[in-house]
N, C-alpha and C. Protein backbone atom coordinates (compact mmCIF):
# COMPACT_ATOMS: atom_id res chain seq x y z
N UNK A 1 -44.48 -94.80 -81.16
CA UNK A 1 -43.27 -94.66 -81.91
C UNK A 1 -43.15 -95.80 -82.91
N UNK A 2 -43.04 -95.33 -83.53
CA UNK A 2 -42.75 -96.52 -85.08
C UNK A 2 -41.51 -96.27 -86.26
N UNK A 3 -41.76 -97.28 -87.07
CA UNK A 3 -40.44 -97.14 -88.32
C UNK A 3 -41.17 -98.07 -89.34
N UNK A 4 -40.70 -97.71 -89.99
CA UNK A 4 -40.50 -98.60 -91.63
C UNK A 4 -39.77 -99.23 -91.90
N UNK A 5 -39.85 -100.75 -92.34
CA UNK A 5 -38.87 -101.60 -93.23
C UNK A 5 -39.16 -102.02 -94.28
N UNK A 6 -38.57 -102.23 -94.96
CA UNK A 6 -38.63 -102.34 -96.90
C UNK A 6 -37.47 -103.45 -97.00
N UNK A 7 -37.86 -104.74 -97.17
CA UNK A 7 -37.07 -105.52 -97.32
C UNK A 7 -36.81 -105.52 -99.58
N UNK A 8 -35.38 -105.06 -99.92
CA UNK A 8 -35.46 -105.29 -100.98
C UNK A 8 -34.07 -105.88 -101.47
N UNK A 9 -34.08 -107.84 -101.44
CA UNK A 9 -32.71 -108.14 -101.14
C UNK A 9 -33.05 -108.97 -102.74
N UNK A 10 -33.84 -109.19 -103.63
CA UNK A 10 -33.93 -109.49 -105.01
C UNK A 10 -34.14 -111.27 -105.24
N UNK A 11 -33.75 -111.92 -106.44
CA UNK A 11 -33.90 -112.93 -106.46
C UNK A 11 -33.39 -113.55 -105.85
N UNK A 12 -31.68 -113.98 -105.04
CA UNK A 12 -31.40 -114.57 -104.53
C UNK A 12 -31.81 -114.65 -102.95
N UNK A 13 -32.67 -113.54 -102.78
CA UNK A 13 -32.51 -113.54 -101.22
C UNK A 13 -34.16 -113.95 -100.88
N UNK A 14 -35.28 -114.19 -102.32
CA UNK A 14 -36.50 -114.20 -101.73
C UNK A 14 -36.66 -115.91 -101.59
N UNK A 15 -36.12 -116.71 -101.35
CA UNK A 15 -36.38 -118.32 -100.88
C UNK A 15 -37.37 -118.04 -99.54
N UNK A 16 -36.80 -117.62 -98.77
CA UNK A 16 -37.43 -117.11 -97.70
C UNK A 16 -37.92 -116.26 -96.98
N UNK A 17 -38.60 -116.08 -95.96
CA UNK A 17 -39.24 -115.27 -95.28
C UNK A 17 -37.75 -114.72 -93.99
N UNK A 18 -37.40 -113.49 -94.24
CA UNK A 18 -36.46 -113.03 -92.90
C UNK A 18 -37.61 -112.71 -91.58
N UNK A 19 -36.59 -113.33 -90.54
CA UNK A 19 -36.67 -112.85 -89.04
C UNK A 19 -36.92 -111.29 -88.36
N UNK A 20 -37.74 -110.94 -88.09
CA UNK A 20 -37.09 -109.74 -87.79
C UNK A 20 -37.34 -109.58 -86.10
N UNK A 21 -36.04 -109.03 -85.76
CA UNK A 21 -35.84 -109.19 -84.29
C UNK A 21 -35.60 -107.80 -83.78
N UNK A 22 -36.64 -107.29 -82.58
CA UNK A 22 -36.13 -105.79 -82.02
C UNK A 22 -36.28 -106.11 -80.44
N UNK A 23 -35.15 -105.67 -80.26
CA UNK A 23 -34.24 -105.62 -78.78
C UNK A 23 -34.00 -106.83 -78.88
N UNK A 24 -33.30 -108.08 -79.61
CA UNK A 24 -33.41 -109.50 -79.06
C UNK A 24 -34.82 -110.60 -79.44
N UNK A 25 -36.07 -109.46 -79.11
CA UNK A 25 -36.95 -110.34 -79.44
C UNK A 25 -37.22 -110.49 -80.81
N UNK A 26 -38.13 -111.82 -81.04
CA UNK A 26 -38.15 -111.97 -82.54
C UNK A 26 -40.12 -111.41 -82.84
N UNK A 27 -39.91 -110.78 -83.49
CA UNK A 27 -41.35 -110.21 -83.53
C UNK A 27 -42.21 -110.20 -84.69
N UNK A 28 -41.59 -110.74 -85.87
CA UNK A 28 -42.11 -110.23 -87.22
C UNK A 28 -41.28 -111.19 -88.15
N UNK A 29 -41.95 -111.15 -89.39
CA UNK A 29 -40.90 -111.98 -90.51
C UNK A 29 -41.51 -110.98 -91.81
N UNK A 30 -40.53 -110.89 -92.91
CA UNK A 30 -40.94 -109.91 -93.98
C UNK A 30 -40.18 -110.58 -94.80
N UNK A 31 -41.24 -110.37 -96.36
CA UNK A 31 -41.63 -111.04 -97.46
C UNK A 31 -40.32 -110.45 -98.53
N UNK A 32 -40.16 -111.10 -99.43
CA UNK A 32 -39.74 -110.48 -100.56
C UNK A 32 -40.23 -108.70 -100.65
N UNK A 33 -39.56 -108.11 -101.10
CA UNK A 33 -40.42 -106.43 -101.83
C UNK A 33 -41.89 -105.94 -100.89
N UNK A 34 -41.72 -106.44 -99.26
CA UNK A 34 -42.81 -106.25 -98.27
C UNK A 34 -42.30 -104.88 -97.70
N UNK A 35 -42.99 -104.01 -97.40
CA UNK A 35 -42.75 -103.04 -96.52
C UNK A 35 -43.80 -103.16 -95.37
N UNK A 36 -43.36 -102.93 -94.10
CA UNK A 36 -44.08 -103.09 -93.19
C UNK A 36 -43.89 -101.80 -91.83
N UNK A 37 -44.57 -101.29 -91.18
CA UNK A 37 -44.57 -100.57 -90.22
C UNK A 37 -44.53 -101.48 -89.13
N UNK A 38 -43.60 -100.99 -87.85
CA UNK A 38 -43.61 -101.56 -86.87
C UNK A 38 -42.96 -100.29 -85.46
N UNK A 39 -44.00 -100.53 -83.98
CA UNK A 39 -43.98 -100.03 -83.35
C UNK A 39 -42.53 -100.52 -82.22
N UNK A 40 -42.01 -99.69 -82.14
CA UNK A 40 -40.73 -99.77 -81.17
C UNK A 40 -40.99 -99.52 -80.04
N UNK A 41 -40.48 -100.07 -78.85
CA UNK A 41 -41.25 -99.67 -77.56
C UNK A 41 -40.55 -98.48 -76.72
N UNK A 42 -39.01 -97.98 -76.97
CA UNK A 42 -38.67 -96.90 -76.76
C UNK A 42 -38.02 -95.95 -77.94
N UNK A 43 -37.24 -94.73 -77.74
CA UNK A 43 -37.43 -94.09 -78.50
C UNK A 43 -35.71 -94.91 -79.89
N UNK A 44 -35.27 -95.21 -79.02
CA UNK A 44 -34.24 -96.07 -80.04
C UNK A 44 -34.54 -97.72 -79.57
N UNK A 45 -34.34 -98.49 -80.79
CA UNK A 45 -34.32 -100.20 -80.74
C UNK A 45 -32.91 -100.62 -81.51
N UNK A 46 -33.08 -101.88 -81.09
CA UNK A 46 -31.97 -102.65 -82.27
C UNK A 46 -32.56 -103.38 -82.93
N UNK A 47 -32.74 -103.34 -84.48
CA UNK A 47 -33.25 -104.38 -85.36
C UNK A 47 -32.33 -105.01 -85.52
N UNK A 48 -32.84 -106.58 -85.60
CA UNK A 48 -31.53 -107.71 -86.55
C UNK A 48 -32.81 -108.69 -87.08
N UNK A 49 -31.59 -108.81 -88.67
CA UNK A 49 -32.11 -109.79 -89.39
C UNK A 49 -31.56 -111.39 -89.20
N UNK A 50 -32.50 -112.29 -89.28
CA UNK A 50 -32.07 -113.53 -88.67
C UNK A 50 -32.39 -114.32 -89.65
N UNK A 51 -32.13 -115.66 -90.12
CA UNK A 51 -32.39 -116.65 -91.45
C UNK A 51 -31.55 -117.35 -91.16
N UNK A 52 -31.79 -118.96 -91.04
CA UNK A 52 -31.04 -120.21 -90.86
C UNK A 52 -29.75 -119.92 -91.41
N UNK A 53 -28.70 -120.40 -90.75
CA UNK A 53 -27.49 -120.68 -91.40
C UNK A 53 -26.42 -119.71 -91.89
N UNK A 54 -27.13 -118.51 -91.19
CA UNK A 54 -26.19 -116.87 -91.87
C UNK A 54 -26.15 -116.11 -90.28
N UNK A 55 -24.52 -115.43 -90.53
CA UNK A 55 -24.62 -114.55 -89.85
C UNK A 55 -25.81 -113.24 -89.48
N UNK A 56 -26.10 -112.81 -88.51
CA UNK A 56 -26.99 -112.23 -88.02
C UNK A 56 -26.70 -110.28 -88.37
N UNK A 57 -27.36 -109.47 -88.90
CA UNK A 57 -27.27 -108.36 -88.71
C UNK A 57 -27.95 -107.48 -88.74
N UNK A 58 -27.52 -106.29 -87.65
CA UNK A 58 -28.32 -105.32 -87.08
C UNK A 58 -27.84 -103.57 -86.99
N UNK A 59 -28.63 -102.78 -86.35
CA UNK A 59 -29.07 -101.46 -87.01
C UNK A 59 -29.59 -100.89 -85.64
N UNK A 60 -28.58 -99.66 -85.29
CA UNK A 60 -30.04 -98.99 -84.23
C UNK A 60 -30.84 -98.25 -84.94
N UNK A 61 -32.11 -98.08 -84.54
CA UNK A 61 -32.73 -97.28 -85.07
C UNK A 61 -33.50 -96.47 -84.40
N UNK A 62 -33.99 -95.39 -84.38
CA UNK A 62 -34.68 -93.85 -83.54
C UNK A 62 -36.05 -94.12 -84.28
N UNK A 63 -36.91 -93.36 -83.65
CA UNK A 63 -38.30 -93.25 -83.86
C UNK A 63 -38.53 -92.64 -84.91
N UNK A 64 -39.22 -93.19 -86.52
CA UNK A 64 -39.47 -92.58 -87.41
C UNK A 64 -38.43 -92.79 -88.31
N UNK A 65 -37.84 -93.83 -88.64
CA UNK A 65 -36.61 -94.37 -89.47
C UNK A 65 -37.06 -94.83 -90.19
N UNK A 66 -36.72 -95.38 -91.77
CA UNK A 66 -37.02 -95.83 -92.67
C UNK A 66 -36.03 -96.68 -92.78
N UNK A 67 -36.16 -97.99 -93.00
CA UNK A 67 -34.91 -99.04 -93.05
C UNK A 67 -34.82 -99.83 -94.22
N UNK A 68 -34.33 -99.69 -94.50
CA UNK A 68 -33.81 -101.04 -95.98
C UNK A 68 -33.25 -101.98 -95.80
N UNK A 69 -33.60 -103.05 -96.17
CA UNK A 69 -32.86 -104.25 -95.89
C UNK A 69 -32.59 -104.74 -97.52
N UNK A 70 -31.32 -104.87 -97.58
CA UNK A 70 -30.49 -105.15 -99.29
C UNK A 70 -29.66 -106.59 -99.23
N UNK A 71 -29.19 -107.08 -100.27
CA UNK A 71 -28.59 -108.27 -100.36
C UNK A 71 -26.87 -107.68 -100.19
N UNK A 72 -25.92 -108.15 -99.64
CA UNK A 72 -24.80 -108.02 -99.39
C UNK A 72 -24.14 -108.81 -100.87
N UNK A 73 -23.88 -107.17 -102.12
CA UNK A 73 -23.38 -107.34 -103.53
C UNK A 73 -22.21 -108.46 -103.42
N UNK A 74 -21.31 -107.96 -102.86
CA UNK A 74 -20.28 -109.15 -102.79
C UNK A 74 -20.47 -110.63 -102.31
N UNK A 75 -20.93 -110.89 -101.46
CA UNK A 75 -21.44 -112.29 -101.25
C UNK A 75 -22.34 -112.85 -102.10
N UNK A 76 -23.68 -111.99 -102.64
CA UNK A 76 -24.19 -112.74 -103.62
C UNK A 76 -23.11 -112.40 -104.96
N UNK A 77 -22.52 -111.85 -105.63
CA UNK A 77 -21.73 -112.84 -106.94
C UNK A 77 -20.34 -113.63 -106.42
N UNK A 78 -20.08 -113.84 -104.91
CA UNK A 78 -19.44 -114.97 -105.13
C UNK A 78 -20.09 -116.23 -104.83
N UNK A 79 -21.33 -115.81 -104.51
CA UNK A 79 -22.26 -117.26 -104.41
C UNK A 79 -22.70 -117.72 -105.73
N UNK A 80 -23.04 -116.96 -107.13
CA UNK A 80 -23.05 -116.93 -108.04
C UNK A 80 -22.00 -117.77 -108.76
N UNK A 81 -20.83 -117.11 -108.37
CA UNK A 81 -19.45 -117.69 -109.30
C UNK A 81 -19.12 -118.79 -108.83
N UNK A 82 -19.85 -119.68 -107.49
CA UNK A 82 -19.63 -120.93 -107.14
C UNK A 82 -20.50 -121.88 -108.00
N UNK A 83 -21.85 -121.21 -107.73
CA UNK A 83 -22.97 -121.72 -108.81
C UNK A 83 -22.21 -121.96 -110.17
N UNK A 84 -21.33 -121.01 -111.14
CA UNK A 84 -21.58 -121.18 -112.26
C UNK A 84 -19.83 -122.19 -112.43
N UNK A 85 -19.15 -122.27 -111.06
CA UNK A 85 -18.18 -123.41 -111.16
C UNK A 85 -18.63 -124.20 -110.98
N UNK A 86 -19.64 -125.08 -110.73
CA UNK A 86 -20.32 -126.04 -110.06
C UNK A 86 -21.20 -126.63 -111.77
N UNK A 87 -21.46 -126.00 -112.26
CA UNK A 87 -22.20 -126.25 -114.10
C UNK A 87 -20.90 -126.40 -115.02
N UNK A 88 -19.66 -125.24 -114.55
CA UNK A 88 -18.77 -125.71 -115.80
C UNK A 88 -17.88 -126.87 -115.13
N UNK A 89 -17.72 -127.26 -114.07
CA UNK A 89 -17.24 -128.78 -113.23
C UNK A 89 -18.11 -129.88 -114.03
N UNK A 90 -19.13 -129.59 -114.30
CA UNK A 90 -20.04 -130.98 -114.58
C UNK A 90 -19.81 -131.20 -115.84
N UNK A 91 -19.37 -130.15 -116.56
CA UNK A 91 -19.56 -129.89 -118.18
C UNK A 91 -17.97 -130.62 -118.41
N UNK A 92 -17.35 -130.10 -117.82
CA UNK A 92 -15.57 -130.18 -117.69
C UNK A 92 -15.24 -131.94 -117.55
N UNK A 93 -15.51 -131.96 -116.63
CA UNK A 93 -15.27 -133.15 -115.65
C UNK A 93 -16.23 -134.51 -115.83
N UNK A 94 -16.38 -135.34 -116.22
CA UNK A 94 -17.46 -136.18 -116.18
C UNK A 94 -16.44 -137.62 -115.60
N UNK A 95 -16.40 -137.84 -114.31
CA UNK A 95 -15.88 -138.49 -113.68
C UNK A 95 -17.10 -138.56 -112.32
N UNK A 96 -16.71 -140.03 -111.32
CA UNK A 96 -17.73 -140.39 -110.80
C UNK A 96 -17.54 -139.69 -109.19
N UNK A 97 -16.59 -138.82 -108.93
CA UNK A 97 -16.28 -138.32 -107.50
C UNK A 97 -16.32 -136.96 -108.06
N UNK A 98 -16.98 -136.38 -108.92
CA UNK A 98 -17.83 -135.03 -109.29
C UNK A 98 -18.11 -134.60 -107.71
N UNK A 99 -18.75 -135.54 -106.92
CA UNK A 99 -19.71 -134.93 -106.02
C UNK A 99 -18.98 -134.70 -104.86
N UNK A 100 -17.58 -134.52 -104.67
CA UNK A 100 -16.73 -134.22 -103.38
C UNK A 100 -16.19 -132.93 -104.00
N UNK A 101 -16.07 -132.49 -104.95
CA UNK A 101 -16.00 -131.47 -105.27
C UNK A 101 -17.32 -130.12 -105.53
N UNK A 102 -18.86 -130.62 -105.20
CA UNK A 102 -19.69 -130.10 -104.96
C UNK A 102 -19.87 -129.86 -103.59
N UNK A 103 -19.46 -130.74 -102.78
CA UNK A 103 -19.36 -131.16 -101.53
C UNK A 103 -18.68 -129.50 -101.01
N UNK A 104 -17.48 -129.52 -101.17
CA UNK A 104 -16.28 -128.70 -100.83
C UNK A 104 -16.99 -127.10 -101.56
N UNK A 105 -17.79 -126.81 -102.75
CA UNK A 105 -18.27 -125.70 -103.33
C UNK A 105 -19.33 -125.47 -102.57
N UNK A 106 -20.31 -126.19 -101.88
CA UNK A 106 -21.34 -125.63 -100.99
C UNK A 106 -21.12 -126.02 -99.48
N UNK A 107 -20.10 -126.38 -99.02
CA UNK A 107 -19.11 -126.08 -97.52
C UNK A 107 -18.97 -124.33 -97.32
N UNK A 108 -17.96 -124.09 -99.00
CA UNK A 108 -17.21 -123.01 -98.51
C UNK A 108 -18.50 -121.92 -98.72
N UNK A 109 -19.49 -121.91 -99.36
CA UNK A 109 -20.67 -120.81 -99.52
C UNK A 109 -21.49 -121.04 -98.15
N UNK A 110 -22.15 -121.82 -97.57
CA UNK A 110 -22.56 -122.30 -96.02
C UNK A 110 -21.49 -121.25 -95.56
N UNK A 111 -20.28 -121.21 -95.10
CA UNK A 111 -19.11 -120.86 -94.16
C UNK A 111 -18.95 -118.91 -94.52
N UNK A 112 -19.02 -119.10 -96.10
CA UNK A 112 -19.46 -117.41 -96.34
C UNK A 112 -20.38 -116.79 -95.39
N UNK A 113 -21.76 -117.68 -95.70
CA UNK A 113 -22.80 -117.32 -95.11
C UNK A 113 -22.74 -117.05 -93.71
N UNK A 114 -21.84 -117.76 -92.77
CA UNK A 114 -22.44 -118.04 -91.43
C UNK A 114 -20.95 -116.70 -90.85
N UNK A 115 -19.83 -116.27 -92.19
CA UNK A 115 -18.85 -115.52 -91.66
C UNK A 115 -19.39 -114.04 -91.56
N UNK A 116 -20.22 -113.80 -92.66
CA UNK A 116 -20.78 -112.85 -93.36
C UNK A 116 -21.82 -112.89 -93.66
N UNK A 117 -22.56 -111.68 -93.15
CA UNK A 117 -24.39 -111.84 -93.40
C UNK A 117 -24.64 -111.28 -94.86
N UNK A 118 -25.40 -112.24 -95.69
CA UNK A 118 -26.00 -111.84 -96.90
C UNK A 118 -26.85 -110.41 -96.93
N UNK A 119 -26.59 -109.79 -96.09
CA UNK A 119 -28.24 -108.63 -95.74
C UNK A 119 -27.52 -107.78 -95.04
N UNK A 120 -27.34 -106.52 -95.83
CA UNK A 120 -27.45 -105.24 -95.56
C UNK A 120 -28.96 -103.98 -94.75
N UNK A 121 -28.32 -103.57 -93.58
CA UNK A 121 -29.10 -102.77 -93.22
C UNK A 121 -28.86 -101.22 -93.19
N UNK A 122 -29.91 -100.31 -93.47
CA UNK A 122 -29.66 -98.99 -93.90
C UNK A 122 -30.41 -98.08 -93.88
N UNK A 123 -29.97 -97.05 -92.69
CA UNK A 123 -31.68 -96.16 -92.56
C UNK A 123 -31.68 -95.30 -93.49
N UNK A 124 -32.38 -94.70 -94.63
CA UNK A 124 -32.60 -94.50 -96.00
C UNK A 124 -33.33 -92.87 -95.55
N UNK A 125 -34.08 -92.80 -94.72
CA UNK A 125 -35.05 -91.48 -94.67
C UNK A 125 -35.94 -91.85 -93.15
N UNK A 126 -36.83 -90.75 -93.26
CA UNK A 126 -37.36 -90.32 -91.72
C UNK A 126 -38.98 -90.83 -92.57
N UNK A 127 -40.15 -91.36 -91.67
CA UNK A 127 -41.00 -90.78 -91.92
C UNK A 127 -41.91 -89.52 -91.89
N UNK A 128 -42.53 -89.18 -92.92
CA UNK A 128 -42.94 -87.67 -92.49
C UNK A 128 -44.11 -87.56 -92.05
């Protein structure tokens, strides 16, 4: 019994290599734009995606599933719109405690992360 995963979470999400965990165990890690086959040991599993510092999320899946793994749209552009307060702060502001206010802009994106998983899961099709 097997399935498919297609990790396709784009520029912000390829820094790293994701976890991939079925029943609990951790068994695999997948690349940027990697698709990979993997054998399930009964006829349904639970996949979860795992990566330092982010909430964890998961998917049952049946024998012969096709899975997608996507970037969670809303979390990446407000991770974005912290990024691009963080360039017009520097541009704005040229004072020497700049950096407690960077401090406090990558607290509250960390705390996104760990409330809310960046990574969408989604069974897409069957294999045939």
């Amino acid at each position: 019994m097997s399935i498919k995963i297609t990790r396709k979470t784009g520029f912000s999400g390829s820094a790293v290599n994701l976890k991939l965990l079925i029943n609990g165990e951790r068994i695999e890690k997948i690349a940027l734009a990697e698709t990979i086959e993997l054998t399930i040991p009964d006829s349904t599993a639970t996949i979860e995606t795992k990566k330092w510092l982010t909430k964890r999320k998961s998917i049952t899946v049946t024998d012969g599933d096709i899975v997608e793994i996507t970037q969670n749209a809303v979390l990446n552009r407000i991770s974005y719109a912290f990024i691009a307060m963080i360039i017009l702060l520097n541009i704005i502001w040229e004072f020497h405690s700049i950096w407690k206010v960077y401090l406090v802009i990558i607290m509250l994106v960390l705390t996104l992360n760990l409330l809310y998983s960046p990574y969408k899961l989604a069974v897409i099709g069957k294999i045939h």
